[in-house]
Each structure stands twice: as C-alpha cells, then as structure tokens.
Protein backbone atom coordinates (compact mmCIF):
# COMPACT_ATOMS: atom_id res chain seq x y z
CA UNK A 1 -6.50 21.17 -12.70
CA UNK A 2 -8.93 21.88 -9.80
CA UNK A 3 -8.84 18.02 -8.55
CA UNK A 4 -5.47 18.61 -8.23
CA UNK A 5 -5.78 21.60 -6.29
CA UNK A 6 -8.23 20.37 -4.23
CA UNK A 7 -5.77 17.38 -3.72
CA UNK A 8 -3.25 19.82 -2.47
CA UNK A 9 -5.33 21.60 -0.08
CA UNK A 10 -6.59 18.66 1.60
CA UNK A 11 -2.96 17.20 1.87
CA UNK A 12 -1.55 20.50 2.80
CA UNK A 13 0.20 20.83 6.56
CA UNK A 14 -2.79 23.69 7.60
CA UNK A 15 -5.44 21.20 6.21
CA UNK A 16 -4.19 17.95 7.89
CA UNK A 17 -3.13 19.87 11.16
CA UNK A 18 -6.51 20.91 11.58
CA UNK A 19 -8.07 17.47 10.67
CA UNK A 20 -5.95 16.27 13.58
CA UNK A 21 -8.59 17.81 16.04
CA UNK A 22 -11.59 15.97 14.63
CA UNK A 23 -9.46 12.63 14.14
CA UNK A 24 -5.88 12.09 15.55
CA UNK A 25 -3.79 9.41 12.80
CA UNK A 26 0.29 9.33 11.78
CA UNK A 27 -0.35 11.24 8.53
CA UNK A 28 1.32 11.14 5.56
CA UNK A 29 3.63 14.59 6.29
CA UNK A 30 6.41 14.45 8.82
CA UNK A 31 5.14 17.94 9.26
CA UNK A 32 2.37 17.28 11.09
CA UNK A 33 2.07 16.27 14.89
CA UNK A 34 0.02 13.61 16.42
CA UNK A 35 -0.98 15.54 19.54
CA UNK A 36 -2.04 14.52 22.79
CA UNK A 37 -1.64 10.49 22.07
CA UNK A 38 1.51 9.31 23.34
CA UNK A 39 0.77 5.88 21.68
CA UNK A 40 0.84 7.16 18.44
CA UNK A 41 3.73 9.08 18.79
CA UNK A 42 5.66 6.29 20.16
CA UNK A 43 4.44 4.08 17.39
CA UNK A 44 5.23 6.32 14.72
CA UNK A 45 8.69 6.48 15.52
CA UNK A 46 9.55 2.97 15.79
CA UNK A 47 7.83 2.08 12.68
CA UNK A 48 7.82 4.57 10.20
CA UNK A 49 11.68 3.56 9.53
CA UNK A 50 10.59 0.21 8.88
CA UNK A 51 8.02 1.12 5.97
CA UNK A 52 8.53 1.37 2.62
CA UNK A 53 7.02 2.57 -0.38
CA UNK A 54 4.92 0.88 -3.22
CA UNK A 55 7.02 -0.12 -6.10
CA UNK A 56 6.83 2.83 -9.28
CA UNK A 57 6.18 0.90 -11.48
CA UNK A 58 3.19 0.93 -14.32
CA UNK A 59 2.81 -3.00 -13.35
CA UNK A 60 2.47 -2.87 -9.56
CA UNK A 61 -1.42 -2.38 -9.57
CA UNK A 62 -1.82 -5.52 -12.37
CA UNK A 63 0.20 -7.84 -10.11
CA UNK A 64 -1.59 -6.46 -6.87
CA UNK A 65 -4.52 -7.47 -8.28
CA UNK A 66 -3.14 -10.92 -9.01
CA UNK A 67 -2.13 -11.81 -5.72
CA UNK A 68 -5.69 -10.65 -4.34
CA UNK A 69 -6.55 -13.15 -7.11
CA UNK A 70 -4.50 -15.56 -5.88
CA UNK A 71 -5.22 -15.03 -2.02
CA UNK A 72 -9.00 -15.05 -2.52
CA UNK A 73 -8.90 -18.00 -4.43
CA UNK A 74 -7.06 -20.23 -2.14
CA UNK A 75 -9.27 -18.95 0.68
CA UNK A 76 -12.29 -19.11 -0.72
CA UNK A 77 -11.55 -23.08 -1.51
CA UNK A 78 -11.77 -22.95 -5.44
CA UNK A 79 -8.15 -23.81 -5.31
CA UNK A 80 -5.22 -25.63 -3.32
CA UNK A 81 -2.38 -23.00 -2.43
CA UNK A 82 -0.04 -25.10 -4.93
CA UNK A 83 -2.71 -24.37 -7.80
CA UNK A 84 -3.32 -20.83 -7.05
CA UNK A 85 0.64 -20.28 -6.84
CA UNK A 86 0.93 -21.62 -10.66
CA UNK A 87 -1.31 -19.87 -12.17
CA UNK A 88 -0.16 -16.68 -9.98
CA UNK A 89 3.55 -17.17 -11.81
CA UNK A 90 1.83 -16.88 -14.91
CA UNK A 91 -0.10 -14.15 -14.70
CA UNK A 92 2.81 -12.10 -13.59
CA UNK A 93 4.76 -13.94 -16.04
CA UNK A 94 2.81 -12.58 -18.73
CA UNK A 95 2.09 -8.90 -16.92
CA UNK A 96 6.13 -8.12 -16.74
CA UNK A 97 7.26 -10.64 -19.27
CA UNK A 98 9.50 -13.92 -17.73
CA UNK A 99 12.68 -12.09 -17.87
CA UNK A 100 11.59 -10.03 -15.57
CA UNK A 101 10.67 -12.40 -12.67
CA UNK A 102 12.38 -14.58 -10.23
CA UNK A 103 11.13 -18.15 -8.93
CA UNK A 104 11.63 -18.54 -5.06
CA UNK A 105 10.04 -22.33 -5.06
C-alpha cells in the first residue's frame, strides 16, 4: 500500500512539475510542461502521436526477453541471423502457443 503511494506522489503533476527544475524531460503526463526548451517542446509534439503503448498482455515481457535473446545472440556471433530467427519462432511459439502467432518469412 505505501509503494503505491509513494508511486503516486512521485508521478503526481506537483511532484514531476517540480522535478522539471532540477531536470527538464517530456514526462509521462500531458499535464506537465517542458519549460524553457523549445526543442523539447517541438519534439514532443511531433512525436508523441507517433508512439504507442506496450502490448497488455501477461506474455509481452517473456517474448521481450526473447528477442533480446535473439538480438544478443546474433550480435555477439554465437549464431547466424537465420539461426537465431528459428529458434526465436519457437520460443514464442511455445510462450503464446502457435495459434497465436503469425510467420512474416
């Protein structure tokens, strides 16, 4: 109960307004300005329509992992992009179950 409340406070629009003054960022409300820096408040309009959201769903984080898997793998050397991408489908294949999935090779 108190992490949450803490959680609150620290996302609140007094607590991130003030924050603002020690370091200026877009922040997660649209209730709070990003003063005085004309670059970031250009920015933030032209991109914040283009962003999206994570999926909800209780499999993102399993799959997100994968692909860092995957990535990390293929750029580390241990395997060829081809190799990595196999053994990627099957991992999410058995995270969300094949039904679930849709092969764009």
């Amino acid at each position: 109960k108190e992490a949450w409340a803490l959680l609150a406070y620290m996302n609140s629009q007094e607590s991130l307004t003030a924050f603002q003054t020690y370091r200026e960022a877009r922040r997660i409300r649209d209730d709070v300005a990003t003063p005085n820096n004309v670059y970031l408040q250009e920015t933030q309009k032209s991109l914040l329509p283009l962003t999206t959201a994570r999926p909800n769903d209780p499999n993102y984080n399993k799959v997100s992992a994968e692909i860092q898997r995957m990535t990390e793998s293929v750029v580390s050397g241990e395997l060829s992009p081809e190799d990595a991408m196999a053994q990627y489908k099957q991992a999410v294949i058995a995270i969300v179950g094949e039904d679930n999935t849709v092969s764009k090779l």
